[in-house]
Protein backbone atom coordinates (compact mmCIF):
# COMPACT_ATOMS: atom_id res chain seq x y z
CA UNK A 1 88.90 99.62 82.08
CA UNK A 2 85.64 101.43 83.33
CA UNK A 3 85.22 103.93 86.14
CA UNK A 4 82.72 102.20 88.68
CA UNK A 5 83.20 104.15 91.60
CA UNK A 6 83.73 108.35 91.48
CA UNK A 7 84.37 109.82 95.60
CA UNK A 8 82.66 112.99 95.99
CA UNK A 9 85.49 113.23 98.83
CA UNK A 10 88.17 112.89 96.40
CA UNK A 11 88.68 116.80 95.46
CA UNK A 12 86.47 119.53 96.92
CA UNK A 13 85.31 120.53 93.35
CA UNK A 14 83.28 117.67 93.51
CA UNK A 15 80.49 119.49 91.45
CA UNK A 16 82.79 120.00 88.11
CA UNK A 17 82.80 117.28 85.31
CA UNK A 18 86.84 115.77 85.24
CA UNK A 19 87.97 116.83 88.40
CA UNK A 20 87.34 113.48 90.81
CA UNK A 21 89.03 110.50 90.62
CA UNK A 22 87.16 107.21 90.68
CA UNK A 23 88.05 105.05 94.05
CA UNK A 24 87.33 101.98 92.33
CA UNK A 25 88.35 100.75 88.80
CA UNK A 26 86.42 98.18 86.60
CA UNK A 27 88.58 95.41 85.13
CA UNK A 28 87.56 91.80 82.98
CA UNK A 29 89.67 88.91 84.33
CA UNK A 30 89.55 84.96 84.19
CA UNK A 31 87.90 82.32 87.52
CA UNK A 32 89.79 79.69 87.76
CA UNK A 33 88.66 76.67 89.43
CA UNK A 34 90.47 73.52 89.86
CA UNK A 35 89.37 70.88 87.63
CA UNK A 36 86.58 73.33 86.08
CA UNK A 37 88.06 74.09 82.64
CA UNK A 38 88.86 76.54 81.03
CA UNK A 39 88.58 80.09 83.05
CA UNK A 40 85.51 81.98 83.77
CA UNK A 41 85.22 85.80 81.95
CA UNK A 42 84.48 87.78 85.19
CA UNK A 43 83.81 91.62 85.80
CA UNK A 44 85.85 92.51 89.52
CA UNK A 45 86.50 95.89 90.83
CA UNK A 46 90.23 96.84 91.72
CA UNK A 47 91.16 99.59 94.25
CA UNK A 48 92.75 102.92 92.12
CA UNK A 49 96.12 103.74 93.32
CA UNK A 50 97.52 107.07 92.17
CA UNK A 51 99.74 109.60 92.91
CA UNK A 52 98.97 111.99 95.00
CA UNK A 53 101.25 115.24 96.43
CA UNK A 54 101.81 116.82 99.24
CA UNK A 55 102.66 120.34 98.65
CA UNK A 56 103.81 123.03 100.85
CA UNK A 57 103.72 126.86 100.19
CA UNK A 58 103.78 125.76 96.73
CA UNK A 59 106.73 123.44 97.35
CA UNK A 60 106.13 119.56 96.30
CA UNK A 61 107.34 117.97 99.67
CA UNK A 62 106.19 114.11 99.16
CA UNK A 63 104.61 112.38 96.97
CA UNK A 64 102.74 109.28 98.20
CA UNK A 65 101.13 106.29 96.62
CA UNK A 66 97.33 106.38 97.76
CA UNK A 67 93.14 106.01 96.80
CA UNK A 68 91.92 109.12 95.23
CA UNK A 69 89.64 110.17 98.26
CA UNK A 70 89.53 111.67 101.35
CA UNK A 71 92.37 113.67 100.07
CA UNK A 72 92.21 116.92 102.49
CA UNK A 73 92.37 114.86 105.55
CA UNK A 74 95.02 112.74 103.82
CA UNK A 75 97.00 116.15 103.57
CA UNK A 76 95.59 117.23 107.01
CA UNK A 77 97.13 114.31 109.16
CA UNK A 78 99.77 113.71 106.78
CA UNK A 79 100.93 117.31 107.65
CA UNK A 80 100.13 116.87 111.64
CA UNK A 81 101.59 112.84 111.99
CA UNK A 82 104.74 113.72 110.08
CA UNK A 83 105.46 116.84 112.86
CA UNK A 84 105.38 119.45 109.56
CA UNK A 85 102.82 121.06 111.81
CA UNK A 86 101.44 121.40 114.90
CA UNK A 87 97.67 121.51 114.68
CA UNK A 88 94.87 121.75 111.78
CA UNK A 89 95.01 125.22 112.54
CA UNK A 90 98.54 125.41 110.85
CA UNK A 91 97.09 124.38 107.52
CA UNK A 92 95.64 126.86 105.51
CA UNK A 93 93.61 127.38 102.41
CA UNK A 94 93.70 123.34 101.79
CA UNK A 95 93.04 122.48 98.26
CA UNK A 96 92.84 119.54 96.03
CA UNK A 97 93.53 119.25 92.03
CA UNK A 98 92.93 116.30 89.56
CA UNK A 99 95.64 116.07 86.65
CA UNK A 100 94.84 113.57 83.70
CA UNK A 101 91.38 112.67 85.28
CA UNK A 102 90.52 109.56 82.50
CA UNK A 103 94.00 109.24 81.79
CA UNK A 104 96.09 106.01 82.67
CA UNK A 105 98.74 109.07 83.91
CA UNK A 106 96.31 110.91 86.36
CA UNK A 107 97.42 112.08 89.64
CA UNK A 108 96.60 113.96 92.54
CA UNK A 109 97.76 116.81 94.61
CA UNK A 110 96.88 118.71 98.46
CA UNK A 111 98.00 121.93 98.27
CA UNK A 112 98.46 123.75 101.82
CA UNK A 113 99.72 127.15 103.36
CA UNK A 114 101.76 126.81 106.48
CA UNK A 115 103.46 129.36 108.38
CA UNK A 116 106.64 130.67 108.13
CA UNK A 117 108.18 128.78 110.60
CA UNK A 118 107.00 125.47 109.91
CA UNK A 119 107.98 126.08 106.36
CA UNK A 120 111.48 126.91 107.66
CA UNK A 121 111.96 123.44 109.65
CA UNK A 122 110.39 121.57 106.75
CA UNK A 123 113.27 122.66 104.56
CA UNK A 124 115.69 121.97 106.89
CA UNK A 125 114.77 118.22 107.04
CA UNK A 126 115.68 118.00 103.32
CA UNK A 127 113.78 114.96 102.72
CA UNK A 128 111.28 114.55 99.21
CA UNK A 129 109.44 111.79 99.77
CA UNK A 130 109.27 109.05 96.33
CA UNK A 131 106.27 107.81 98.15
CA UNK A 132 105.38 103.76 98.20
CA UNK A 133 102.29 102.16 99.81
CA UNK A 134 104.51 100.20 102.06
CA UNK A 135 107.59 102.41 102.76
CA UNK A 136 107.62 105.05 105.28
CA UNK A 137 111.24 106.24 104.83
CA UNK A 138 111.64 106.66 100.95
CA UNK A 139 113.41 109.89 100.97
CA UNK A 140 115.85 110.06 103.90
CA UNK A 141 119.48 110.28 102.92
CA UNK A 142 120.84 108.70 106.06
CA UNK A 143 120.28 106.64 109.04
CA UNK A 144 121.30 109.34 111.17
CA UNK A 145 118.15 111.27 109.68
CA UNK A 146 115.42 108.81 110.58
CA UNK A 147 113.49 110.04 113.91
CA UNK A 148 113.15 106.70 116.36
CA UNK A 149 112.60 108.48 119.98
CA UNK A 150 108.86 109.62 120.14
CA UNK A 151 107.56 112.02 122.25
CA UNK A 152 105.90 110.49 125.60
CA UNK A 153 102.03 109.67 125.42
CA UNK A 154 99.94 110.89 128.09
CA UNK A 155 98.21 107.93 130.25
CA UNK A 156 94.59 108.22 130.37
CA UNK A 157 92.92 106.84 133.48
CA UNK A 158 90.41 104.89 131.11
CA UNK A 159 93.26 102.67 129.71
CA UNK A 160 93.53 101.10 133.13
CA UNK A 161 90.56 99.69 132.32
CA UNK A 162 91.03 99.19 129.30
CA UNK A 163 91.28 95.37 127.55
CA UNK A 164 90.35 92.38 125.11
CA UNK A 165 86.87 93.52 125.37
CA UNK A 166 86.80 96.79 123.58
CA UNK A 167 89.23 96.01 120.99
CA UNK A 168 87.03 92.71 119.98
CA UNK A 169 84.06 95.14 119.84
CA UNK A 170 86.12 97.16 117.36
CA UNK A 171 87.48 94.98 115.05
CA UNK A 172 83.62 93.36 115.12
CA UNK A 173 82.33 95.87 113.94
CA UNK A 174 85.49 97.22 111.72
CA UNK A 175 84.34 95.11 108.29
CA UNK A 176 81.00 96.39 108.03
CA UNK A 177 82.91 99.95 107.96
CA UNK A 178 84.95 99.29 104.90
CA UNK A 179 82.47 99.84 102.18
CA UNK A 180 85.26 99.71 99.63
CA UNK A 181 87.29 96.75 100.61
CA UNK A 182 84.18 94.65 100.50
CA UNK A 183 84.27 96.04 96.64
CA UNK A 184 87.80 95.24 95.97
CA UNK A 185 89.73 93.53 98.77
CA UNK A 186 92.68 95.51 98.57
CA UNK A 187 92.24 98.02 101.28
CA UNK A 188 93.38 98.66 104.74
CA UNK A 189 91.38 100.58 107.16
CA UNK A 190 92.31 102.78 110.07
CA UNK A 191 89.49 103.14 112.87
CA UNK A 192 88.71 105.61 115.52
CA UNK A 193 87.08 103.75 118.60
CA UNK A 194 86.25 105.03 121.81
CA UNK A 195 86.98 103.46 125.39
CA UNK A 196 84.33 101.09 125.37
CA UNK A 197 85.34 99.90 121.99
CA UNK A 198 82.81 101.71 120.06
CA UNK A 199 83.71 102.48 116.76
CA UNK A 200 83.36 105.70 115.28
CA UNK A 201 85.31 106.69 112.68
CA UNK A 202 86.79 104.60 109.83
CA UNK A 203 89.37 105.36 106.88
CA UNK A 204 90.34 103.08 103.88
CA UNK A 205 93.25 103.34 101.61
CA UNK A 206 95.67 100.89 99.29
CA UNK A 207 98.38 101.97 101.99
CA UNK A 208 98.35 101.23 105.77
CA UNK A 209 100.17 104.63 106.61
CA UNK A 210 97.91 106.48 104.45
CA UNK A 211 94.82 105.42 105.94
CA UNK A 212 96.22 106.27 108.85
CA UNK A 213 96.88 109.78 107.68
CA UNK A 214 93.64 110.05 106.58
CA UNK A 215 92.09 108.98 109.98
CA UNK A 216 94.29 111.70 112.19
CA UNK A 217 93.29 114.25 109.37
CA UNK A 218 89.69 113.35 109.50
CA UNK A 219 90.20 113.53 113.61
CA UNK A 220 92.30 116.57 113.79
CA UNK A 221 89.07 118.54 111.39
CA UNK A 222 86.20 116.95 113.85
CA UNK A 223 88.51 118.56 117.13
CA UNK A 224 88.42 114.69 118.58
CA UNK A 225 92.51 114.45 118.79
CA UNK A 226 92.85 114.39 122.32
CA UNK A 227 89.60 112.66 122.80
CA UNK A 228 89.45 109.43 124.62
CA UNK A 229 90.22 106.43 122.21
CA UNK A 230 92.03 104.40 120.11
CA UNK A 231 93.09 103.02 116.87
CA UNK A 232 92.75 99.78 115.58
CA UNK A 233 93.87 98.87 111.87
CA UNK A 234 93.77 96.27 108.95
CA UNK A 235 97.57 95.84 108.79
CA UNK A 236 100.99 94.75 110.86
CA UNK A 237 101.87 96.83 113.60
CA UNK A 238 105.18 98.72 111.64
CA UNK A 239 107.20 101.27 113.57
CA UNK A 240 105.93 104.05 112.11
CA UNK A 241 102.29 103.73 112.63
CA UNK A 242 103.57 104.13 116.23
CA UNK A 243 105.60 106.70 115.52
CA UNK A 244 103.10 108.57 114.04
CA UNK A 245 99.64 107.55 116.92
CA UNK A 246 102.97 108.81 119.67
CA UNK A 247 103.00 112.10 117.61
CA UNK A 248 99.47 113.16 118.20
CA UNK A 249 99.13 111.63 121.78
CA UNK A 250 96.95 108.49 120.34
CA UNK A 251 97.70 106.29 123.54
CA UNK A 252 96.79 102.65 122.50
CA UNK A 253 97.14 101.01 118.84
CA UNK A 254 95.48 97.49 118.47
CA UNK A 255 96.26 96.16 114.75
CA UNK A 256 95.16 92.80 113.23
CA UNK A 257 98.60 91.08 112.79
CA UNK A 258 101.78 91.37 114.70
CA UNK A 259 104.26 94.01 115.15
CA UNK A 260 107.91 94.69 114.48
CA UNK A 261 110.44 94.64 117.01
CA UNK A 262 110.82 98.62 116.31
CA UNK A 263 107.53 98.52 116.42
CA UNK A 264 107.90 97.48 119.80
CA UNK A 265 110.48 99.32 121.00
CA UNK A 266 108.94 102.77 119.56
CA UNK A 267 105.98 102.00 121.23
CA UNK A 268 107.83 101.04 124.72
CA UNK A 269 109.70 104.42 125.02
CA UNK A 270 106.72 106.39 124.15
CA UNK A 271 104.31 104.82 126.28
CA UNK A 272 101.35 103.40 124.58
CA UNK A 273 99.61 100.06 124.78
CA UNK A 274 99.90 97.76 121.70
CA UNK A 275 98.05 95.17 120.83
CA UNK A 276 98.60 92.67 117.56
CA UNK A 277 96.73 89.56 116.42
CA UNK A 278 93.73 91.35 117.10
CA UNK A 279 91.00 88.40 115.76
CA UNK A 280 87.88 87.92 117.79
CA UNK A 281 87.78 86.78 120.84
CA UNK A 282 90.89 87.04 121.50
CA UNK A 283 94.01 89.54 121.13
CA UNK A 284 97.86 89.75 122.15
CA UNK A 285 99.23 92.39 124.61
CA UNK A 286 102.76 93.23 123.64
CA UNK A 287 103.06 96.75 125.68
């Protein structure tokens, strides 16, 4: 397999030979058509998936199944959407590190310093996260430990007016925005749209919470957390991508397939709009 794709995102030592990861992988496979024969040698481009950690005051806290880029606002939301934190401002002296770069064993980790007392509750919790690209509560040793009551979302006066309209001008414009899933077609994307259904800001990664993650992080950095807006992704509406939009006040979540009934519920207690089948023209209204 080849490298076709290196992120100059991926680690802030960008500039130094063997320290990015490449976002996209090279691979030879077979076309099969039916009724055509034997199969066709074709070049394709996968999405990389590696692992990458999150670690704390020098303390491995989770480690998460994820694309090699955008990895300090990966660690930056993760941080902020998981409630380790409070605000950017509580991560300090973010860093990134390659291991095995060129290596089918190469990894990733975001290294952050948090205060004292942020450290303190993180230990508490007692959870290491065995990270997976579609599990969001690898790592908790009990039911009683998993954190289903989110905090109550403020209730902007432009989501009155808010409807179908804006979220189809989103998700019309979401495809052109995800340069690397037109590569690959293995990537979900988490966008930042305003009001009017603008769209401003979009992440991609192999896992729907992650480009999440990386889409609070990248807000949380630009100071637009608190901004009017909201999210739309490239994924099912799963309980906690709600739980995690409730944490940072993200009042309305419009995804392209349908949500849980957790989903639901989350979103019902915290307040927000929700919105699922989200396929020009038209979208469903659950909350």
């Amino acid at each position: 397999m080849q490298n076709s794709e290196s992120s100059s995102s991926a680690c802030p030592m960008a500039d130094m030979p063997g320290t990015t990861l490449p976002s996209l992988v090279q691979v030879q496979a077979h076309q099969w058509s039916a009724g055509g024969g034997a199969g066709q040698a074709v070049s394709r481009e996968v999405s990389a998936e590696v692992p990458v950690a999150m670690v704390f005051n020098g303390i491995s806290h989770a480690v998460m199944m994820a694309s090699p880029r955008d990895l300090v606002e990966f660690g930056v939301g993760f941080a902020i959407s998981e409630g380790i934190v409070e605000s950017p401002e509580d991560c300090r002296d973010v860093e990134t590190e390659v291991h095995g770069a060129g290596t089918p064993d190469a990894s990733c980790a975001v290294h952050m310093e948090i205060a004292s007392r942020h450290f303190a509750r993180l230990k508490d919790q007692r959870r290491t996260l065995a990270g997976r690209t579609g599990c969001g509560v690898c790592g908790i040793d009990s039911i009683q430990a998993l954190d289903l009551h989110p905090e109550q979302v403020p209730s902007p006066a432009w989501r009155d007016r808010f409807g179908v309209e804006s979220i189809n001008a989103a998700f019309s414009a979401l495809s052109a925005k995800q340069a690397l899933n037109a590569r690959s077609g293995s990537l979900h994307a988490a966008g930042w749209a305003r009001p009017d259904g603008t769209l401003e800001h979009v992440m991609e990664d192999v896992g729907r919470h992650n480009a999440l993650d990386k889409l609070i992080g990248k807000l949380a950095l630009a100071r637009e957390l608190g901004t009017p807006g909201f999210v739309v992704m490239t994924s099912r509406t799963s309980y906690e991508l709600v739980r995690k939009c409730a944490r940072v006040g993200i009042p309305a979540l419009a995804t392209i397939s349908a949500p849980t009934s957790l989903a639901l519920q989350l979103a019902d207690e915290a307040g927000m709009q929700l919105w699922g089948f989200c396929r020009p023209p038209s979208a469903v209204r659950y909350v």
